[in-house]
PDB file of N, CA and C in Angstrom:
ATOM      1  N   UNK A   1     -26.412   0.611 -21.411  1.00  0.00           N
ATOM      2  CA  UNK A   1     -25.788   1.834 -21.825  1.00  0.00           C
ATOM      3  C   UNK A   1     -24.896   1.549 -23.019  1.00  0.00           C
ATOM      4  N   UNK A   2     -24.874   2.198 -24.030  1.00  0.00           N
ATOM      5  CA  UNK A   2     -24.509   1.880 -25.541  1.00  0.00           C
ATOM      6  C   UNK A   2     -22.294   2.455 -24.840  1.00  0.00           C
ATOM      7  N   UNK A   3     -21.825   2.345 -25.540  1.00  0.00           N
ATOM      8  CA  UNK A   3     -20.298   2.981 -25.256  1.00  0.00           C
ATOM      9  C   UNK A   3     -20.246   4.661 -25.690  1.00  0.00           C
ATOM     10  N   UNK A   4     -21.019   4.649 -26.415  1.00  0.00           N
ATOM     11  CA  UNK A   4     -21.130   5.986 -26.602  1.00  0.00           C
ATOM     12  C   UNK A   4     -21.595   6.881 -25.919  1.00  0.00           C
ATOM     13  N   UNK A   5     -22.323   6.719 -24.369  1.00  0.00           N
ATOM     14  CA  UNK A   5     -22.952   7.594 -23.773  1.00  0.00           C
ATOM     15  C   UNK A   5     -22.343   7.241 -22.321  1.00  0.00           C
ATOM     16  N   UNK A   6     -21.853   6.259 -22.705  1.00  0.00           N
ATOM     17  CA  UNK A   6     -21.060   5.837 -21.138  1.00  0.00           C
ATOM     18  C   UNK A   6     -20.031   6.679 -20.627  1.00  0.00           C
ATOM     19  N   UNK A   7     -19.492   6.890 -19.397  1.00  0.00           N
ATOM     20  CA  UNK A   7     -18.933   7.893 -18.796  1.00  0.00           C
ATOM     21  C   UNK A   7     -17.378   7.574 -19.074  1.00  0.00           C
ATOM     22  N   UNK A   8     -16.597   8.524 -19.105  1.00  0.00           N
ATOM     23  CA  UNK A   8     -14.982   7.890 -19.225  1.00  0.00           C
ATOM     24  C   UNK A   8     -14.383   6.969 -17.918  1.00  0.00           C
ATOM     25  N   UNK A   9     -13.906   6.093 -17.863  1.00  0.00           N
ATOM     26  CA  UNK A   9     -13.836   5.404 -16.767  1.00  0.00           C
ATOM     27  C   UNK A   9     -12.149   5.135 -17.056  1.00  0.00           C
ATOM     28  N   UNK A  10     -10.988   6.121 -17.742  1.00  0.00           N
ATOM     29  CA  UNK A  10      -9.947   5.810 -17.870  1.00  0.00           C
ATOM     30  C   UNK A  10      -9.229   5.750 -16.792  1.00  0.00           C
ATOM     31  N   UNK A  11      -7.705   5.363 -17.246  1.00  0.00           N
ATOM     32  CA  UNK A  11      -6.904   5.650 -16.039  1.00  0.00           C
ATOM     33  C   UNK A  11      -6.851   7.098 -15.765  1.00  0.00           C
ATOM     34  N   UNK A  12      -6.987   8.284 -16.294  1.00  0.00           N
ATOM     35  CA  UNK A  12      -7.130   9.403 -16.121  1.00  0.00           C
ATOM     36  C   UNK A  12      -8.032   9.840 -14.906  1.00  0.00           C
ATOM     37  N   UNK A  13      -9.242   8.963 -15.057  1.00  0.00           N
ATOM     38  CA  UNK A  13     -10.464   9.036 -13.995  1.00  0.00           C
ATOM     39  C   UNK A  13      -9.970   8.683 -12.627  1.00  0.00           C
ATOM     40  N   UNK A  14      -9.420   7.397 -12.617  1.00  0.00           N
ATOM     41  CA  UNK A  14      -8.943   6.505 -11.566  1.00  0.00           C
ATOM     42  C   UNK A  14      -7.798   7.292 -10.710  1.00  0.00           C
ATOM     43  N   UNK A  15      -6.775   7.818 -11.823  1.00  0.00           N
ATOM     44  CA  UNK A  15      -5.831   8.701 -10.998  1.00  0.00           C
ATOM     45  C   UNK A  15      -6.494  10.249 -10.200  1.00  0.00           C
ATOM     46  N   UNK A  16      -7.575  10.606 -11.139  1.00  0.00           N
ATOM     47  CA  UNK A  16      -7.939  11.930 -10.278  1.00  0.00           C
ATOM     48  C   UNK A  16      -9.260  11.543  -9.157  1.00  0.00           C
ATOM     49  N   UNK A  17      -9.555   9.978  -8.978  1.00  0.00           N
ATOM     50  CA  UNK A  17     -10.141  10.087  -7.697  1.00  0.00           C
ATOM     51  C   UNK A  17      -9.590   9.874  -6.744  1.00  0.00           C
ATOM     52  N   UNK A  18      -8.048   8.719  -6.943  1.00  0.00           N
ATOM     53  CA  UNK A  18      -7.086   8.515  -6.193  1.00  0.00           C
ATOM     54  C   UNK A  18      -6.738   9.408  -5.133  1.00  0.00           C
ATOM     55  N   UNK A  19      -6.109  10.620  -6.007  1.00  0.00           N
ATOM     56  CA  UNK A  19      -5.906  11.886  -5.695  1.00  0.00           C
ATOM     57  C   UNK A  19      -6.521  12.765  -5.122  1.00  0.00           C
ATOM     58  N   UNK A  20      -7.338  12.371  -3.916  1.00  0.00           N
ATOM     59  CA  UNK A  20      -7.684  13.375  -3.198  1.00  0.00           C
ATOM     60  C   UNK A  20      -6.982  14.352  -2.126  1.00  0.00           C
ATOM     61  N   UNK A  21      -7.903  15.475  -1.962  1.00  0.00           N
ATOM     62  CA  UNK A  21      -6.723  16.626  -1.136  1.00  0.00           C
ATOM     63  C   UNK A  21      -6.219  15.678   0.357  1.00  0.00           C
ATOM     64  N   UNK A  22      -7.569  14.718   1.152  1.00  0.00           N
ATOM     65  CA  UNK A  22      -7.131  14.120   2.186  1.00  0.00           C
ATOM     66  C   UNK A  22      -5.784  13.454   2.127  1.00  0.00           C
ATOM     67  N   UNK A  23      -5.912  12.567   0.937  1.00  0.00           N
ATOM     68  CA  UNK A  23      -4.883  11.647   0.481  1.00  0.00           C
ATOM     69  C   UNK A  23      -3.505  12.595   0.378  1.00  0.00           C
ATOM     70  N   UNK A  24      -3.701  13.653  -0.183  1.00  0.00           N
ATOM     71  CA  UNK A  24      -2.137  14.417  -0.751  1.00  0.00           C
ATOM     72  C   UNK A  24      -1.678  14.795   0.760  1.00  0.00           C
ATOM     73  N   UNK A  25      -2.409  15.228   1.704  1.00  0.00           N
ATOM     74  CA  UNK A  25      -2.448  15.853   3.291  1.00  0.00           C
ATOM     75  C   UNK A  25      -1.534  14.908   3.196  1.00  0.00           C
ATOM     76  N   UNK A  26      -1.816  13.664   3.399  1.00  0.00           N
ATOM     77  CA  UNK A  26      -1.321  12.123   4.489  1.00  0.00           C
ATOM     78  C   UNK A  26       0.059  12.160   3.912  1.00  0.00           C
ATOM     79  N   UNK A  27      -0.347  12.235   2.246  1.00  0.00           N
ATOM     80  CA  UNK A  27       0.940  11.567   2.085  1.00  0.00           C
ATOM     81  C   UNK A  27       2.418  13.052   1.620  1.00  0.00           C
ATOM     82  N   UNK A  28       2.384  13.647   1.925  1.00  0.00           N
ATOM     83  CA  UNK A  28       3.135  15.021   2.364  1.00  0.00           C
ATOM     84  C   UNK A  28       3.230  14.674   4.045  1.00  0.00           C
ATOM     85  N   UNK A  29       2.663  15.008   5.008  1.00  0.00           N
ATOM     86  CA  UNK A  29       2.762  14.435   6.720  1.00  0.00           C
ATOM     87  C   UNK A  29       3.491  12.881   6.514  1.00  0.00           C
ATOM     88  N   UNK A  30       3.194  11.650   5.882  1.00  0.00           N
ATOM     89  CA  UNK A  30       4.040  11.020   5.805  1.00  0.00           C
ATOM     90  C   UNK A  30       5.534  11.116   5.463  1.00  0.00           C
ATOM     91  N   UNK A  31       5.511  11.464   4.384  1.00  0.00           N
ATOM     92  CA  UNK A  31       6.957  11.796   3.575  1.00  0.00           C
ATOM     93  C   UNK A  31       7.728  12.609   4.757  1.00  0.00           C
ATOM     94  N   UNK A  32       7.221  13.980   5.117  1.00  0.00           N
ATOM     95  CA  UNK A  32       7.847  14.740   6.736  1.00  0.00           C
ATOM     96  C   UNK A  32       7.935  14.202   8.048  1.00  0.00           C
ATOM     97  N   UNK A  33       7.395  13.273   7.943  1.00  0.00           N
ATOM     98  CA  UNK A  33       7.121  12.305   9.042  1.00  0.00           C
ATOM     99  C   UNK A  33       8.675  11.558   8.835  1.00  0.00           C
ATOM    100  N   UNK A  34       9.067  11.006   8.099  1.00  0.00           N
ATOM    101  CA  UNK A  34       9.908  10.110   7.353  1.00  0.00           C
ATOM    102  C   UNK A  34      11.405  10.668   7.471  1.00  0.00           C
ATOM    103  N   UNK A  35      11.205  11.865   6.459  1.00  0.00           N
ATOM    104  CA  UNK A  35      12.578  12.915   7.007  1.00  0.00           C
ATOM    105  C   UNK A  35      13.025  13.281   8.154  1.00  0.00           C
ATOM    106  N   UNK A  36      12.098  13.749   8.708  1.00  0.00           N
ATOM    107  CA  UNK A  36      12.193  14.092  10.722  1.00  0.00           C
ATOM    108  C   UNK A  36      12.785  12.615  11.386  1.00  0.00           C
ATOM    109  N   UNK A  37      12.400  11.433  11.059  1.00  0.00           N
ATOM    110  CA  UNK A  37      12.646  10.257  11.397  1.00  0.00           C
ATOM    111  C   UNK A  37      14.418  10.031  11.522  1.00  0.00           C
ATOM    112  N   UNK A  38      14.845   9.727  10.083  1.00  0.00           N
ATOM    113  CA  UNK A  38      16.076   9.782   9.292  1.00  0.00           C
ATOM    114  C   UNK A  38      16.981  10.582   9.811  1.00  0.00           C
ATOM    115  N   UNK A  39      16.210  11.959  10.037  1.00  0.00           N
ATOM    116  CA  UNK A  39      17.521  13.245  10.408  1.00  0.00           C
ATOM    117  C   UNK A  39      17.889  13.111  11.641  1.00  0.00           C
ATOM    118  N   UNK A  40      17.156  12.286  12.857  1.00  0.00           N
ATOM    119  CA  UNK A  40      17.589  11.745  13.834  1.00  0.00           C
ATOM    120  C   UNK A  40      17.687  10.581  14.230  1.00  0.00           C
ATOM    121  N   UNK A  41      19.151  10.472  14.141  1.00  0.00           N
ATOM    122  CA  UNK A  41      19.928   9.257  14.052  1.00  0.00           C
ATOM    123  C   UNK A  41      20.635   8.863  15.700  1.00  0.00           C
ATOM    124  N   UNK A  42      20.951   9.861  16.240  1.00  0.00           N
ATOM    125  CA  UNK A  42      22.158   9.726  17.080  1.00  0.00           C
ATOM    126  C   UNK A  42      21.835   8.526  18.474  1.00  0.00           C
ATOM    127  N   UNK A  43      22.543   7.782  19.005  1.00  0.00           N
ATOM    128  CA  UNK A  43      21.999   7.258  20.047  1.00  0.00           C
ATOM    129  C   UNK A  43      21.527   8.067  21.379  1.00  0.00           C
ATOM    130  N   UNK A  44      19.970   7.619  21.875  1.00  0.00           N
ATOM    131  CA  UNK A  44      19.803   8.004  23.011  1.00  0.00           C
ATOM    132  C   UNK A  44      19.307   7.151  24.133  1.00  0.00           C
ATOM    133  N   UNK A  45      19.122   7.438  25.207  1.00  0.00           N
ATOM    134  CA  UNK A  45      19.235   6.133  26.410  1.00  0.00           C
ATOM    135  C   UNK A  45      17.442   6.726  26.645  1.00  0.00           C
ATOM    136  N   UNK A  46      16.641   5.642  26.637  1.00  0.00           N
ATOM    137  CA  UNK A  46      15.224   5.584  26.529  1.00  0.00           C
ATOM    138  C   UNK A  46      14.580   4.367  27.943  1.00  0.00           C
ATOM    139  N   UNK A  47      14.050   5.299  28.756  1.00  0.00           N
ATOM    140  CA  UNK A  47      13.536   4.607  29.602  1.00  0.00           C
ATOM    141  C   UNK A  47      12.174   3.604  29.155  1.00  0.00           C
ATOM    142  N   UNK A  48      12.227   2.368  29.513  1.00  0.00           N
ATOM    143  CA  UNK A  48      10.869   1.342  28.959  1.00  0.00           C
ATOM    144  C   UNK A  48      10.040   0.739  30.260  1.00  0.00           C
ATOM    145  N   UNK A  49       9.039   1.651  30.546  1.00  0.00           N
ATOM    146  CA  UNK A  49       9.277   1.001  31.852  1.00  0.00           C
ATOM    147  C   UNK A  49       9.982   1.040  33.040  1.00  0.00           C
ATOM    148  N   UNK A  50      10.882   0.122  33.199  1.00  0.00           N
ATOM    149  CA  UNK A  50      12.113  -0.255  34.121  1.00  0.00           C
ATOM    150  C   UNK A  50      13.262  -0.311  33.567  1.00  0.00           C
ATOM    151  N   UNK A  51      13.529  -0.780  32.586  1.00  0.00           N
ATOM    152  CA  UNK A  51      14.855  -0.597  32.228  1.00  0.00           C
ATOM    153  C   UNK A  51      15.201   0.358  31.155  1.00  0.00           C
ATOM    154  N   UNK A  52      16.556   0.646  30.906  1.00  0.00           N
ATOM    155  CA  UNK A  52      16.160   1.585  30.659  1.00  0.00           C
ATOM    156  C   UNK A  52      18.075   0.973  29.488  1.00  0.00           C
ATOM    157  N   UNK A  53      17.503   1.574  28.032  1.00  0.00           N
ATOM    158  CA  UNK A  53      17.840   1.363  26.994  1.00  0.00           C
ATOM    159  C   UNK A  53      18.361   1.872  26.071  1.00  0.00           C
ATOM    160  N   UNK A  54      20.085   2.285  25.674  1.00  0.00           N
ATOM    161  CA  UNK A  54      20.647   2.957  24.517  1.00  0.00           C
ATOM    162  C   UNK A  54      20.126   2.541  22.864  1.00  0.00           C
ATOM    163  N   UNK A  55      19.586   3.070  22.017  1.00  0.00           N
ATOM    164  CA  UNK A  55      18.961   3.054  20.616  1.00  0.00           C
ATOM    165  C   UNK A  55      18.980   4.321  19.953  1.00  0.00           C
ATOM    166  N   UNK A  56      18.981   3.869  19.082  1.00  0.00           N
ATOM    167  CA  UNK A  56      19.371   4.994  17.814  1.00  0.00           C
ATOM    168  C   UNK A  56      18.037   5.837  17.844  1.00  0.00           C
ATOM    169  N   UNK A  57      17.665   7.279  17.638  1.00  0.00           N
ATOM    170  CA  UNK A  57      16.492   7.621  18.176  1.00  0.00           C
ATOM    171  C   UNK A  57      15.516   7.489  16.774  1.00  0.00           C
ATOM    172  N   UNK A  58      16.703   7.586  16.079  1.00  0.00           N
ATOM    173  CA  UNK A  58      15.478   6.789  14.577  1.00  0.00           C
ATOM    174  C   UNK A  58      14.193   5.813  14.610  1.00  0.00           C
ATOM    175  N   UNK A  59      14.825   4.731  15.384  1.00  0.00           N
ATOM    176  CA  UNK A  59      14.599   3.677  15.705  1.00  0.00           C
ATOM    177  C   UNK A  59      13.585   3.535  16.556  1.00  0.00           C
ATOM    178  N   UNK A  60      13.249   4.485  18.017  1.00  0.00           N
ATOM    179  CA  UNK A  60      12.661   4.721  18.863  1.00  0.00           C
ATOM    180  C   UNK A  60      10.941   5.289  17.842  1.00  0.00           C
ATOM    181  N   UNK A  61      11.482   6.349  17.105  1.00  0.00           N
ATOM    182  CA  UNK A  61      11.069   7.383  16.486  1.00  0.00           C
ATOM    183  C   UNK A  61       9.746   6.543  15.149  1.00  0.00           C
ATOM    184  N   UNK A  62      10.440   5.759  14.877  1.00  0.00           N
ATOM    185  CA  UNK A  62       9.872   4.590  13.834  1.00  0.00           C
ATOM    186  C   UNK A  62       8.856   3.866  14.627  1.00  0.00           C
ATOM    187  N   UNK A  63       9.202   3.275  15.501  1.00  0.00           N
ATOM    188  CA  UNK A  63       8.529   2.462  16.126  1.00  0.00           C
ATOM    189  C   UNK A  63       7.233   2.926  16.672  1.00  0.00           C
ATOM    190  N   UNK A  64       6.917   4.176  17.182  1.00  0.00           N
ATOM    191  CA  UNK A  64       6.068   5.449  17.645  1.00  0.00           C
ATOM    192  C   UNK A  64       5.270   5.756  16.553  1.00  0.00           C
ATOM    193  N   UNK A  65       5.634   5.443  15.473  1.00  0.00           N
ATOM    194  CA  UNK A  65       5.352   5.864  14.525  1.00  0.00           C
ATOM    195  C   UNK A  65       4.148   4.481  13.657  1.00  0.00           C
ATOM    196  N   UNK A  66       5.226   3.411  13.447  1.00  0.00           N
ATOM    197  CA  UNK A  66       4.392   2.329  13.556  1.00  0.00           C
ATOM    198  C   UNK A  66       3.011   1.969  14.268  1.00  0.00           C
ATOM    199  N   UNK A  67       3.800   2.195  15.923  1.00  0.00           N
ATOM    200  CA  UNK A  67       2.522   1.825  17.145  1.00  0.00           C
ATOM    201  C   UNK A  67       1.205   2.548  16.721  1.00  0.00           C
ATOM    202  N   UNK A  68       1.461   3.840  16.699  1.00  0.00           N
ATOM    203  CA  UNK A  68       0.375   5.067  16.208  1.00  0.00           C
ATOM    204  C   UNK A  68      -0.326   4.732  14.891  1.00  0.00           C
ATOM    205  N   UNK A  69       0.486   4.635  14.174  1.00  0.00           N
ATOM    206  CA  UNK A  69      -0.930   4.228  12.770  1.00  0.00           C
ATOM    207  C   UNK A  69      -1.106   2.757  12.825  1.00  0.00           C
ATOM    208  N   UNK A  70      -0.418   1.596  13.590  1.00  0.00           N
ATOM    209  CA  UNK A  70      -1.495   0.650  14.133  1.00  0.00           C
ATOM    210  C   UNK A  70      -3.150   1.081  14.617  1.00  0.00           C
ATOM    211  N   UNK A  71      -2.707   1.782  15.889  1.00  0.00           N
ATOM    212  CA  UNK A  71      -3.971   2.255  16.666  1.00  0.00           C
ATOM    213  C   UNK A  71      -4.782   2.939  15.740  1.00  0.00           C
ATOM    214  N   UNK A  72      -4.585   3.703  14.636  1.00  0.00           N
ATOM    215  CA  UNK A  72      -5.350   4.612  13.821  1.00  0.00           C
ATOM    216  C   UNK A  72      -6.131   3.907  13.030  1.00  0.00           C
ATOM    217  N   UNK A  73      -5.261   2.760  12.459  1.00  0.00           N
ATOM    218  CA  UNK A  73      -5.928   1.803  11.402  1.00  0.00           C
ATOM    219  C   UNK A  73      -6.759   1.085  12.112  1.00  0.00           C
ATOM    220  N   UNK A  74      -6.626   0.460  13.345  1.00  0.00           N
ATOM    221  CA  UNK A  74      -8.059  -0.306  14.337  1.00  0.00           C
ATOM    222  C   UNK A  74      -8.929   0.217  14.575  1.00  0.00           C
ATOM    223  N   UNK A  75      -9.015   1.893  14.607  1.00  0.00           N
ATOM    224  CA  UNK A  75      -9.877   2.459  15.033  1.00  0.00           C
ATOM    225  C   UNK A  75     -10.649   3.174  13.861  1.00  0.00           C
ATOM    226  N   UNK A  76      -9.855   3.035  12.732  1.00  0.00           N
ATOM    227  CA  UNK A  76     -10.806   3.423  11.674  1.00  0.00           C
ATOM    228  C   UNK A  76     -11.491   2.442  11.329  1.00  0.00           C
ATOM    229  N   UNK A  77     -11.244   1.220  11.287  1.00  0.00           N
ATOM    230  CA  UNK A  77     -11.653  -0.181  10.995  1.00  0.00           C
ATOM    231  C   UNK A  77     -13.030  -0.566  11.860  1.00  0.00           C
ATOM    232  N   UNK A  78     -12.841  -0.149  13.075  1.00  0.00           N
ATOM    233  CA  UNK A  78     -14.256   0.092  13.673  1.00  0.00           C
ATOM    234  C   UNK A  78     -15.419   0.999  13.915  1.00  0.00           C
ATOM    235  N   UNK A  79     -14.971   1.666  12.516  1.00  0.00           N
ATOM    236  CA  UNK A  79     -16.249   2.556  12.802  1.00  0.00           C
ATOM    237  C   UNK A  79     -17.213   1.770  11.580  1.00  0.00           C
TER     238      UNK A  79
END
């Protein structure tokens, strides 16, 4: 293919495949995901099991958050 007939392959290209609507979904639900996180701060007493544990609910909240797109990413990974 000569350069002259070849397709644009700029960063222009690269950013608008990047940019898909799935991708903008995730990363908007992330970002709100994030805020909701942050805005609750206060300590709360969290049963684990058996014992049972004062933590910041941020913290709780993060971690849930973590665990979950662990499991998401293994399970996309196996299809």
């Amino acid at each position: 293919m000569s350069p002259k007939t070849r397709p644009d392959t700029g960063a222009g290209g690269r950013t608008h495949e990047f940019l898909t609507p799935g991708r903008i979904a995730l990363l908007v639900l992330g970002v709100l995901g994030l805020i909701f996180i942050f805005e609750n701060t206060r300590q709360v007493k969290i049963r684990l099991l058996i014992p049972e544990v004062t933590m910041p609910l941020w913290l709780a909240l993060a971690a849930v958050a973590v665990i979950g797109g662990l499991c998401g990413a293994y399970l996309f990974r196996r299809r």
